[in-house]
PDB file of N, CA and C in Angstrom:
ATOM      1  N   UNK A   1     114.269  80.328 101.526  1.00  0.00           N
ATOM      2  CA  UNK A   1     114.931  80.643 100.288  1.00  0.00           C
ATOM      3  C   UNK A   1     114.152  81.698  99.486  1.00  0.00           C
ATOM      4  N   UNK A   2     113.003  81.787  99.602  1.00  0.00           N
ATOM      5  CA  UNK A   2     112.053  82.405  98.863  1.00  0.00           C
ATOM      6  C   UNK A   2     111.857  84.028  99.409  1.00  0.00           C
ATOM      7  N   UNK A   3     112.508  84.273 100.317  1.00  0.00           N
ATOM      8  CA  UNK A   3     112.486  85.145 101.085  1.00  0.00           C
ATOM      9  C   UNK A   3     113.896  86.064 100.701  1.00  0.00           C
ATOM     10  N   UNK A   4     115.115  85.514 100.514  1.00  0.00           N
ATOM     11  CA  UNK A   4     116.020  86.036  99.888  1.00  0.00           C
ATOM     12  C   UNK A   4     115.623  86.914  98.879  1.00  0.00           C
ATOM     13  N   UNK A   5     115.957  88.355  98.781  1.00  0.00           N
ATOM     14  CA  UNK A   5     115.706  89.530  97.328  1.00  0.00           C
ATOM     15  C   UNK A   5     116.188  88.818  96.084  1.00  0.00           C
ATOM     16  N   UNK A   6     117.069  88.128  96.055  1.00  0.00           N
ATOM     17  CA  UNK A   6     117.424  87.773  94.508  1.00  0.00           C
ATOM     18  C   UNK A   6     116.642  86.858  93.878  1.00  0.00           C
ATOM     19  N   UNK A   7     115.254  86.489  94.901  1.00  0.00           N
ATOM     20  CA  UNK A   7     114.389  85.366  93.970  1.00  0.00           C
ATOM     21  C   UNK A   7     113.418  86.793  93.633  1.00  0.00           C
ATOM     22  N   UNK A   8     112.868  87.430  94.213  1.00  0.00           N
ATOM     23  CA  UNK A   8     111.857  88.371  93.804  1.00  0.00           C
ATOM     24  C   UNK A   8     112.483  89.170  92.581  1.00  0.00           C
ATOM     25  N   UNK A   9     113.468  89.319  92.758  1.00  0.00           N
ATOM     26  CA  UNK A   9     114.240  90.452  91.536  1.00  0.00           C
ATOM     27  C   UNK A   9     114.164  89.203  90.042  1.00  0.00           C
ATOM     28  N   UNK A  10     114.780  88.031  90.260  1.00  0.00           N
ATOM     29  CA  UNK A  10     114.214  86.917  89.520  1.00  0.00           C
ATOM     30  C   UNK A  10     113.289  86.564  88.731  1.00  0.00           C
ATOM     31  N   UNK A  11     112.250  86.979  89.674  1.00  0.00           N
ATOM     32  CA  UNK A  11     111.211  86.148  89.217  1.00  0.00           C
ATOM     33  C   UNK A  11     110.264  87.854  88.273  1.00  0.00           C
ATOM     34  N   UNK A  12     110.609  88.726  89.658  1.00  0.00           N
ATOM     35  CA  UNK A  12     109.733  90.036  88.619  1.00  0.00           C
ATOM     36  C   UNK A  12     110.062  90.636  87.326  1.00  0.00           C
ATOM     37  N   UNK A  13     111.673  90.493  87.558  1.00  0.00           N
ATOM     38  CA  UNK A  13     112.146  90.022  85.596  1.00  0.00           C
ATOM     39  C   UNK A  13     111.501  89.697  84.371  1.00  0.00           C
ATOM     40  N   UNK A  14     111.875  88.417  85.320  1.00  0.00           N
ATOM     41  CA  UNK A  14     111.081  87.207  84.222  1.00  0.00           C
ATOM     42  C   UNK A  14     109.846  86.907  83.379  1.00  0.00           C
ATOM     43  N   UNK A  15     108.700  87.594  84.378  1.00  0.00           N
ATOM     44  CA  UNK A  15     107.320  87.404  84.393  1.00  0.00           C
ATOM     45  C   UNK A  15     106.853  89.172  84.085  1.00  0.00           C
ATOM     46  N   UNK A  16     107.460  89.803  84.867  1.00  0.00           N
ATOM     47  CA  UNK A  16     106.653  90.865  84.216  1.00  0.00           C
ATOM     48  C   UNK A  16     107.326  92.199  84.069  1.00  0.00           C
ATOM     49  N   UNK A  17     108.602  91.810  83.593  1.00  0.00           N
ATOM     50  CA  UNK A  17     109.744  92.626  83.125  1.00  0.00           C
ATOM     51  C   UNK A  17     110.434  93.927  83.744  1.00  0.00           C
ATOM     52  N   UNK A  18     110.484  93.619  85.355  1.00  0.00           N
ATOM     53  CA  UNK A  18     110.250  94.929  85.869  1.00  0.00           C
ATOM     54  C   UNK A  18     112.025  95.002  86.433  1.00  0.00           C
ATOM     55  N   UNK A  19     112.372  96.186  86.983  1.00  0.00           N
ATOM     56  CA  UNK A  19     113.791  96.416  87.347  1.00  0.00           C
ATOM     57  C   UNK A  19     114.047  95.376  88.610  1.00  0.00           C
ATOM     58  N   UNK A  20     115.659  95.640  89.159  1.00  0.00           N
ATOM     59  CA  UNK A  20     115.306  94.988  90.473  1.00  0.00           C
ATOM     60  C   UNK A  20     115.039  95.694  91.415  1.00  0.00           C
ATOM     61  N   UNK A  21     114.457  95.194  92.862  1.00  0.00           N
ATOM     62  CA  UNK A  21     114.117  95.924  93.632  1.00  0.00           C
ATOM     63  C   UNK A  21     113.040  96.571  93.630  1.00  0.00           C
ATOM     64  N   UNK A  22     112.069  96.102  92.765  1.00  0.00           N
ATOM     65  CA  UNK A  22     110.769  96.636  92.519  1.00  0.00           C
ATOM     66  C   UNK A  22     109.861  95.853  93.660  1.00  0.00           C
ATOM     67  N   UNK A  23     110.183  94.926  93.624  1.00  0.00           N
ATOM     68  CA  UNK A  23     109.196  93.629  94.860  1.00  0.00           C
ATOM     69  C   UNK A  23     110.109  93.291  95.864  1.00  0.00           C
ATOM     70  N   UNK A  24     109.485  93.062  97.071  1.00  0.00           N
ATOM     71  CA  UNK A  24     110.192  92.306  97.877  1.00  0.00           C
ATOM     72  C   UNK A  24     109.310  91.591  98.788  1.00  0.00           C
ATOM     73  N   UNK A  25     109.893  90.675  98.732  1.00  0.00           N
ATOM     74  CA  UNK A  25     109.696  89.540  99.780  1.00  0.00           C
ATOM     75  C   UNK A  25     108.617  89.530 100.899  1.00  0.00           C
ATOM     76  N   UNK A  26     107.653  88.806 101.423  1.00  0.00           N
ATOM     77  CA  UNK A  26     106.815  89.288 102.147  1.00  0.00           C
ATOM     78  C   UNK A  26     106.250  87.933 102.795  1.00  0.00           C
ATOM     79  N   UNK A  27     106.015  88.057 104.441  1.00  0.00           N
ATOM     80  CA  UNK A  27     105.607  87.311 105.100  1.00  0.00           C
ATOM     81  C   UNK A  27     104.795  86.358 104.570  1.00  0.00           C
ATOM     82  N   UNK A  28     104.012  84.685 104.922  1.00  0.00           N
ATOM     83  CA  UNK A  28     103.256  84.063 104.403  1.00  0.00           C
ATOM     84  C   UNK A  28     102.038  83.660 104.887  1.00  0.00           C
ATOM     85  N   UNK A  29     101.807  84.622 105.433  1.00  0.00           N
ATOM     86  CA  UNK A  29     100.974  84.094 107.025  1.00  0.00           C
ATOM     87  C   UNK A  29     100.028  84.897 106.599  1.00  0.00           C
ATOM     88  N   UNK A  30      98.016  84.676 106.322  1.00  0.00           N
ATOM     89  CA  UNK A  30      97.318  85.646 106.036  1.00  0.00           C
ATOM     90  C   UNK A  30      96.289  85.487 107.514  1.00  0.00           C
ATOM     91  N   UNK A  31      95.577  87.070 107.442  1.00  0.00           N
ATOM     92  CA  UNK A  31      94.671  87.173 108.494  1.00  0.00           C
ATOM     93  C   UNK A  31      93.513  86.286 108.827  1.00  0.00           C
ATOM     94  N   UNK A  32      93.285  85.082 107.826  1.00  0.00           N
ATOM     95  CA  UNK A  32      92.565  83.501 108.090  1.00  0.00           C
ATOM     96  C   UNK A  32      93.063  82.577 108.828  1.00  0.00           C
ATOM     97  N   UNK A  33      94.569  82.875 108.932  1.00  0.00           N
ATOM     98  CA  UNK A  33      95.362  81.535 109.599  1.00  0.00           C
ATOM     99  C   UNK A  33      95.662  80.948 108.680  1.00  0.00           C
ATOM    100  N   UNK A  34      95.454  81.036 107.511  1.00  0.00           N
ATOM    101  CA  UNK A  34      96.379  80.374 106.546  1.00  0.00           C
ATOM    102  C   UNK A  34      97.752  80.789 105.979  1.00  0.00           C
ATOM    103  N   UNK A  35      98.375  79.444 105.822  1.00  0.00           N
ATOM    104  CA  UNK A  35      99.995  79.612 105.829  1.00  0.00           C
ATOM    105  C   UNK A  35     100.562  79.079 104.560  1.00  0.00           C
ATOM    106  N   UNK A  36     100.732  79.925 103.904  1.00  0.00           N
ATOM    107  CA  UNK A  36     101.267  79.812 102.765  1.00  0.00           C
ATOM    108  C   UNK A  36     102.701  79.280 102.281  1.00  0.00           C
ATOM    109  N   UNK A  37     103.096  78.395 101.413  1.00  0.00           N
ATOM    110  CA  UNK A  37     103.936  77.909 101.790  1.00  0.00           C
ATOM    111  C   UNK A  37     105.123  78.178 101.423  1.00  0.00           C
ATOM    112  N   UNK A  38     105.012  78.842 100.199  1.00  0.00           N
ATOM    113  CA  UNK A  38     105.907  79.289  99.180  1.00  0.00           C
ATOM    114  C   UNK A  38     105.647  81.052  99.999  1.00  0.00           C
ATOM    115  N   UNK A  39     105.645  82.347  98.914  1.00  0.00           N
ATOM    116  CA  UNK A  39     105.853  83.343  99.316  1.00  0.00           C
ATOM    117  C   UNK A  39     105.052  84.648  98.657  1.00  0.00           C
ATOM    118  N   UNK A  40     104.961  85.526  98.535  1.00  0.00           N
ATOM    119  CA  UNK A  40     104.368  86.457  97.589  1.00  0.00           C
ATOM    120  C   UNK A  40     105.031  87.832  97.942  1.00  0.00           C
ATOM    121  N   UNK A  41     105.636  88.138  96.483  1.00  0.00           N
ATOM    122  CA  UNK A  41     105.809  89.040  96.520  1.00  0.00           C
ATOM    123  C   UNK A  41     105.073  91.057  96.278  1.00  0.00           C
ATOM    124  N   UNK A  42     105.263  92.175  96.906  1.00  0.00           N
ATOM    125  CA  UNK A  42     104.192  92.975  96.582  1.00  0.00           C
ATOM    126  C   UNK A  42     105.339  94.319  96.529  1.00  0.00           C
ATOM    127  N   UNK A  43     104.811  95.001  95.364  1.00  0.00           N
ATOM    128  CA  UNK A  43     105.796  96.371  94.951  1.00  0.00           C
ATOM    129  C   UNK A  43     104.857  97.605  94.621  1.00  0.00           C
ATOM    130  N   UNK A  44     104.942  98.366  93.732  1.00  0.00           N
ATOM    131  CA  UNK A  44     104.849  99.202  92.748  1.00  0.00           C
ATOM    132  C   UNK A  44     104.007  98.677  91.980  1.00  0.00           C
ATOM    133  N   UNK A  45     103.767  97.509  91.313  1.00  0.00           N
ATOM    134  CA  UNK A  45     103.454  96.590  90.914  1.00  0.00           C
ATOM    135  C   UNK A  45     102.236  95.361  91.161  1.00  0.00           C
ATOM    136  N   UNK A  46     101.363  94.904  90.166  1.00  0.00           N
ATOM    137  CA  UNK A  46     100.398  93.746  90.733  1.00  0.00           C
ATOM    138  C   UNK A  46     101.571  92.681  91.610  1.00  0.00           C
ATOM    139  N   UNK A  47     100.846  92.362  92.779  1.00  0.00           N
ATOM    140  CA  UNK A  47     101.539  91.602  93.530  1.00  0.00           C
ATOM    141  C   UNK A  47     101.671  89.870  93.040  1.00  0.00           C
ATOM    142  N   UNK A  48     102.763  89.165  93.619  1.00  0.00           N
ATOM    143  CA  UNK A  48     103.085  88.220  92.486  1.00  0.00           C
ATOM    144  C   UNK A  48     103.410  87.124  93.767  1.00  0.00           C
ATOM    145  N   UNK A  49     102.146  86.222  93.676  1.00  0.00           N
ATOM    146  CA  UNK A  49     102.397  84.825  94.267  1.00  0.00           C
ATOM    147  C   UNK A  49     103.295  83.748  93.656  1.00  0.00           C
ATOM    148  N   UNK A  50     103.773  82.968  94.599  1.00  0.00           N
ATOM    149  CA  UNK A  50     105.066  82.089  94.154  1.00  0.00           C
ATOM    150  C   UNK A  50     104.791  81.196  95.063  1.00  0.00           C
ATOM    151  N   UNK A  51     104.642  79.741  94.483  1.00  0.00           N
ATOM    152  CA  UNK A  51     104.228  78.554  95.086  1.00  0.00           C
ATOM    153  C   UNK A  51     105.216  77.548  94.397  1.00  0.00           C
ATOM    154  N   UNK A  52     105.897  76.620  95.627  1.00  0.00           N
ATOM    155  CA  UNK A  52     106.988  75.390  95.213  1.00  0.00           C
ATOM    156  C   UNK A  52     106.510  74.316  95.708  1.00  0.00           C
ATOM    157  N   UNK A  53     105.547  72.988  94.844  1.00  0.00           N
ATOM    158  CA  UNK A  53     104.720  72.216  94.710  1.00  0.00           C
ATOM    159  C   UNK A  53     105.846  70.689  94.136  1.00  0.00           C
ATOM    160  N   UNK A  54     105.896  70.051  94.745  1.00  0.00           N
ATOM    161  CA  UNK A  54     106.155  68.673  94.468  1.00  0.00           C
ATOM    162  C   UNK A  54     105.810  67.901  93.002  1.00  0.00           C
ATOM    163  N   UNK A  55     103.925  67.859  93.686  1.00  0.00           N
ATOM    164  CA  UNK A  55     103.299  67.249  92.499  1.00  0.00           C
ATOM    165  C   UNK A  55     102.277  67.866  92.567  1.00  0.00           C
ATOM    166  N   UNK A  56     101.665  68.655  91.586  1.00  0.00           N
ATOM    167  CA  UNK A  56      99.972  69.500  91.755  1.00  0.00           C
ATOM    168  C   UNK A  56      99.438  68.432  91.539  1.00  0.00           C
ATOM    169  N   UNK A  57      98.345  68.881  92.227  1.00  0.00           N
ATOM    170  CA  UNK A  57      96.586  68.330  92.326  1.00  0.00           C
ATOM    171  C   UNK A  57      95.992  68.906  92.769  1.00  0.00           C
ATOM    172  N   UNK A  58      94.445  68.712  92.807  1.00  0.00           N
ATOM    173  CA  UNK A  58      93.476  69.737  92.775  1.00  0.00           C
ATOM    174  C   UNK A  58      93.421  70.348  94.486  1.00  0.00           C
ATOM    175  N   UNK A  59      93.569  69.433  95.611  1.00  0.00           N
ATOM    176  CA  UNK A  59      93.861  70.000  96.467  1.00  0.00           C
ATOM    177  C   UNK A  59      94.673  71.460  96.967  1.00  0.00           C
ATOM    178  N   UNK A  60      96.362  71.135  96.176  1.00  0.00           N
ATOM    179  CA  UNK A  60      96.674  71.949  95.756  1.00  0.00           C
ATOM    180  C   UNK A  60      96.405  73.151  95.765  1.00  0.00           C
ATOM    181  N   UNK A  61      95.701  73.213  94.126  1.00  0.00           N
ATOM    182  CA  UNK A  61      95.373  74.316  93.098  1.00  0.00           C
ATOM    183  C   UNK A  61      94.144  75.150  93.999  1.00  0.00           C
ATOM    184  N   UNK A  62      93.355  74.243  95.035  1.00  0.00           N
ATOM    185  CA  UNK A  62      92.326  74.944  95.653  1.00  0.00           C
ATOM    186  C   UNK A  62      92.564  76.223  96.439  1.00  0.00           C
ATOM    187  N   UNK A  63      94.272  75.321  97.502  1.00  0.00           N
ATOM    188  CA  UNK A  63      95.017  76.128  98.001  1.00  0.00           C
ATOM    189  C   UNK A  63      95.543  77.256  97.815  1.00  0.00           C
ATOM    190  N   UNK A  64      96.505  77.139  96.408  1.00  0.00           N
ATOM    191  CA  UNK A  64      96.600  78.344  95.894  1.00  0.00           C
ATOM    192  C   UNK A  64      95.482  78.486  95.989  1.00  0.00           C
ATOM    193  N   UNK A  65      94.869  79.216  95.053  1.00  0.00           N
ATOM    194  CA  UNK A  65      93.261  79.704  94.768  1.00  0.00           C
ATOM    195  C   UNK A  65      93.263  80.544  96.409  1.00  0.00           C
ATOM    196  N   UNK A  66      92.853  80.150  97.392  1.00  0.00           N
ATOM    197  CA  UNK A  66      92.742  80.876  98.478  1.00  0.00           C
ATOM    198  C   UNK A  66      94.166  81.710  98.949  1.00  0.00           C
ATOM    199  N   UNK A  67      95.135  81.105  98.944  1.00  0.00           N
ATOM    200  CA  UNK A  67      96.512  82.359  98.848  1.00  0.00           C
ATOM    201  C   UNK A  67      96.154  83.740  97.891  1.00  0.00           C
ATOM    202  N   UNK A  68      95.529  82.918  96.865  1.00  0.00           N
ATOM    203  CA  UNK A  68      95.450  84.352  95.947  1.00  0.00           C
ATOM    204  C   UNK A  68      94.283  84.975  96.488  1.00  0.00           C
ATOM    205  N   UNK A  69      93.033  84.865  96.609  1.00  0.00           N
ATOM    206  CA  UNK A  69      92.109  85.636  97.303  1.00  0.00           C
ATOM    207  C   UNK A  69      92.820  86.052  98.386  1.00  0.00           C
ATOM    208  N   UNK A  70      93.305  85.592  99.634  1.00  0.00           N
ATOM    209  CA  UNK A  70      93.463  86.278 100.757  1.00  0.00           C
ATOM    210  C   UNK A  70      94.656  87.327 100.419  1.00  0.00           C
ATOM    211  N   UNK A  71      95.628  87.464  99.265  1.00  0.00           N
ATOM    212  CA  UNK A  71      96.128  88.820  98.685  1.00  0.00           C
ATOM    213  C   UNK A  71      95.615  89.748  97.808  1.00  0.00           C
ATOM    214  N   UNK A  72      94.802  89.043  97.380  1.00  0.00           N
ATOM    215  CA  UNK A  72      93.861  89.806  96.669  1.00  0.00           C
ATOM    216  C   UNK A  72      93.425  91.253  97.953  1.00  0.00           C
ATOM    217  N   UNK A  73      92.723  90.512  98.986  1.00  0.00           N
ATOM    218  CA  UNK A  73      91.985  90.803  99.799  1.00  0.00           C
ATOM    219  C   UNK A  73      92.775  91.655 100.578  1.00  0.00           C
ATOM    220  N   UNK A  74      93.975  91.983 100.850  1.00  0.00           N
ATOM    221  CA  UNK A  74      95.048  92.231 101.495  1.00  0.00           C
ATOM    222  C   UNK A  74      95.530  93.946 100.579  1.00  0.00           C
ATOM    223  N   UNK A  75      95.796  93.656  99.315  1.00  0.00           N
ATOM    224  CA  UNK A  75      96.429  94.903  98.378  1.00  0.00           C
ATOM    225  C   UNK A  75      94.800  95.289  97.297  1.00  0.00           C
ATOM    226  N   UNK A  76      94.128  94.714  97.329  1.00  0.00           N
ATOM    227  CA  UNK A  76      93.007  95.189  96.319  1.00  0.00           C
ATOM    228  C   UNK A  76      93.373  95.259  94.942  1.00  0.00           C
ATOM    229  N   UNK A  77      94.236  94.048  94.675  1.00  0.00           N
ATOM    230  CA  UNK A  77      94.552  94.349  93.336  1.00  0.00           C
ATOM    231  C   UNK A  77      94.801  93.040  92.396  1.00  0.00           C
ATOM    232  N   UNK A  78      94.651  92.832  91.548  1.00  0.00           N
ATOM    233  CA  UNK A  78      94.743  91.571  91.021  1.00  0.00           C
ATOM    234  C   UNK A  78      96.072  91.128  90.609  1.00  0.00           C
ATOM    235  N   UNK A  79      96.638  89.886  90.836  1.00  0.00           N
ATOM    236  CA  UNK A  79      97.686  89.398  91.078  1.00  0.00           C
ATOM    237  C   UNK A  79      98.488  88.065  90.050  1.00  0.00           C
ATOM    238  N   UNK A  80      99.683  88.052  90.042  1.00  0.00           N
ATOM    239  CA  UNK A  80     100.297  86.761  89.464  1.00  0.00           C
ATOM    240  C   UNK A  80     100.667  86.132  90.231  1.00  0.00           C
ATOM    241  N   UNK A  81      99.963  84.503  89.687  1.00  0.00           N
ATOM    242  CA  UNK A  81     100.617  83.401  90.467  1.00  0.00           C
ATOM    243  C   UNK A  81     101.129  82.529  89.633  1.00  0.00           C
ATOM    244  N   UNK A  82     102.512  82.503  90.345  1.00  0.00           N
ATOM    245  CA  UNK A  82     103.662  81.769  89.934  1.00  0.00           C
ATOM    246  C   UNK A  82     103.775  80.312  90.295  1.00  0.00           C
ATOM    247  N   UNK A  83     103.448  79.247  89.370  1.00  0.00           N
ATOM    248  CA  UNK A  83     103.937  77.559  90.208  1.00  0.00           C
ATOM    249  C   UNK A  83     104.909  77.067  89.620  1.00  0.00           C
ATOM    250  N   UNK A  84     105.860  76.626  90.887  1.00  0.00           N
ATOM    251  CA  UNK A  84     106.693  75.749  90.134  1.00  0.00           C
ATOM    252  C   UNK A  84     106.813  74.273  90.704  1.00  0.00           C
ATOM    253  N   UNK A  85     106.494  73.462  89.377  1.00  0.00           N
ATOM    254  CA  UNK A  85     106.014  72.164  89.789  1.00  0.00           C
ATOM    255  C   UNK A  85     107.504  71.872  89.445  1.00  0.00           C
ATOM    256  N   UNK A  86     107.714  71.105  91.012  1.00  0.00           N
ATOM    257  CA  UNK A  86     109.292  70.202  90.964  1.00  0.00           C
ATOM    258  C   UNK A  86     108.528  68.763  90.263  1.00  0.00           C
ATOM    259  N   UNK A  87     107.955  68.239  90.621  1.00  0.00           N
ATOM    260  CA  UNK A  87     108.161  66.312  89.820  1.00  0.00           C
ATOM    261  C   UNK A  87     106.711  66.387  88.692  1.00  0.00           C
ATOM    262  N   UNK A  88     105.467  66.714  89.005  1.00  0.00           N
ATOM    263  CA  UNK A  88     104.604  66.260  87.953  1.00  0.00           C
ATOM    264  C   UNK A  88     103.242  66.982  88.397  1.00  0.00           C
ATOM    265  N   UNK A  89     102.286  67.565  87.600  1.00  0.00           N
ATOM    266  CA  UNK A  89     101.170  67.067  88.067  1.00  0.00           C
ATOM    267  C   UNK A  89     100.275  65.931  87.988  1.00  0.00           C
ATOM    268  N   UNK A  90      99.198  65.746  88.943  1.00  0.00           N
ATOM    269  CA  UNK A  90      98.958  64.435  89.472  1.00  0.00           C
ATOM    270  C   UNK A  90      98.174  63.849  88.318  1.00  0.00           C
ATOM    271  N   UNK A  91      97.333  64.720  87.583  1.00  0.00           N
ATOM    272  CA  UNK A  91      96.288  63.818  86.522  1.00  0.00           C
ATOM    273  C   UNK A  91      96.296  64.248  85.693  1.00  0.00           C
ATOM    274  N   UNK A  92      96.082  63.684  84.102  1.00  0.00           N
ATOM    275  CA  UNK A  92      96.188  64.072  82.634  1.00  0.00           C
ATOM    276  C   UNK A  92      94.826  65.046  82.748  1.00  0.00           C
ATOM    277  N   UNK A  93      93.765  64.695  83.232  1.00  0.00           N
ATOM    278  CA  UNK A  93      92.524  66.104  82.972  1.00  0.00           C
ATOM    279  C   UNK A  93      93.150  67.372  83.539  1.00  0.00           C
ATOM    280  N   UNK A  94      93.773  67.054  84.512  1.00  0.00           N
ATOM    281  CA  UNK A  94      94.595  68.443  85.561  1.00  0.00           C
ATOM    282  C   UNK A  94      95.219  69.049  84.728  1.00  0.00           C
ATOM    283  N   UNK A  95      96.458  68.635  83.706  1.00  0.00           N
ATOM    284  CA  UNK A  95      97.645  68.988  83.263  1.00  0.00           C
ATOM    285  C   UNK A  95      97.030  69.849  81.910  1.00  0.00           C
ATOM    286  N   UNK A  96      95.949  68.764  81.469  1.00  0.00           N
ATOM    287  CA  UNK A  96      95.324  69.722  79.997  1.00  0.00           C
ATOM    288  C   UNK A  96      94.877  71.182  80.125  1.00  0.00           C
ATOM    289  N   UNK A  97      94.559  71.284  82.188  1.00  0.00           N
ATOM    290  CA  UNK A  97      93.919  72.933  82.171  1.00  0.00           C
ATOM    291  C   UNK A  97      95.045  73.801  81.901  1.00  0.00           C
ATOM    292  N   UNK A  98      96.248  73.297  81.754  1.00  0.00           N
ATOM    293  CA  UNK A  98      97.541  74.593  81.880  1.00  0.00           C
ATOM    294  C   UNK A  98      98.025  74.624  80.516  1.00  0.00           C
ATOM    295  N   UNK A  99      98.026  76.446  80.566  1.00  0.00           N
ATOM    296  CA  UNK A  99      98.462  76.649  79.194  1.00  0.00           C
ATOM    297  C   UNK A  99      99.532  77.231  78.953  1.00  0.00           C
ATOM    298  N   UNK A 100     100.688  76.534  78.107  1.00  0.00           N
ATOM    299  CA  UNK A 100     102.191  76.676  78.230  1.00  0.00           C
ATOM    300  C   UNK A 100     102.053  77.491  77.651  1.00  0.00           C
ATOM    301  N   UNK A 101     103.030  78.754  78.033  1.00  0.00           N
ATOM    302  CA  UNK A 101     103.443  80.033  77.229  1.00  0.00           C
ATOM    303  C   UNK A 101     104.815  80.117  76.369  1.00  0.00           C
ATOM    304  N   UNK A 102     105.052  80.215  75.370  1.00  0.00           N
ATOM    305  CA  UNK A 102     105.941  79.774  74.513  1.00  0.00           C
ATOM    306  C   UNK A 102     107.661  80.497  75.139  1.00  0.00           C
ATOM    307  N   UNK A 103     106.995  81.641  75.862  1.00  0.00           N
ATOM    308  CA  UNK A 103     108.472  82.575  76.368  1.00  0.00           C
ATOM    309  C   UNK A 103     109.147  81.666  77.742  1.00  0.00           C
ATOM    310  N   UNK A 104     107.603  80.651  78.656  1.00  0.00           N
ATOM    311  CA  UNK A 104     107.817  79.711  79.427  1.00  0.00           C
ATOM    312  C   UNK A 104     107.369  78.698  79.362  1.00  0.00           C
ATOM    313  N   UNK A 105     108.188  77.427  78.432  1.00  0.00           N
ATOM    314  CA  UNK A 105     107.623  76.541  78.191  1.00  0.00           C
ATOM    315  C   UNK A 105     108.100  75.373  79.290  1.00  0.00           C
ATOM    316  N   UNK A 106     108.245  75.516  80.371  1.00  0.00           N
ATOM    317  CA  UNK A 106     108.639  74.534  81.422  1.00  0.00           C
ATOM    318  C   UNK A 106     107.419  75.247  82.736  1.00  0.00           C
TER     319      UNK A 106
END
């Protein structure tokens, strides 16, 4: 699903106000063997990770964390990562590190 153009045009909107067709869609597979699960998109533009998470926890968040280095590592450029937590994260110390942005308060 994440791979479809109308989530990248979506999401690069949303987050960092750009036309459509600026990003597209891009394999998940990095040169570590790690497999990303969600997708990242890369344009014109800082490239923009997108992760679809159940319930975060620090396991998780580690994960990301290495998706984003190994694109980092990939375009040389510093990047947005996108989570979208479907049910909860796992612990009240976890949840206090995230800071709601008033334009995205979900």
């Amino acid at each position: 699903m994440l791979q479809d153009q109308s989530i990248p045009n979506l999401v690069s909107k949303a987050i960092v106000s750009n036309p459509n067709n600026t990003y597209v869609a891009s394999f998940t597979s990095f040169s570590d063997g790690a497999i990303c699960d969600g997708s990242y998109f890369f344009g014109k533009f800082p490239p923009i990770v997108i992760e679809v998470q159940q319930i975060v926890n620090e396991n998780f968040m580690s994960r990301a964390i290495c998706y984003c280095l190994n694109v980092y590592q990939q375009f040389k450029e510093y990047l947005v990562l996108v989570i979208y937590c479907v049910k909860n994260v796992a612990s009240k110390s976890l949840a206090s590190k995230f800071i709601s942005h008033p334009q995205f308060p979900y």
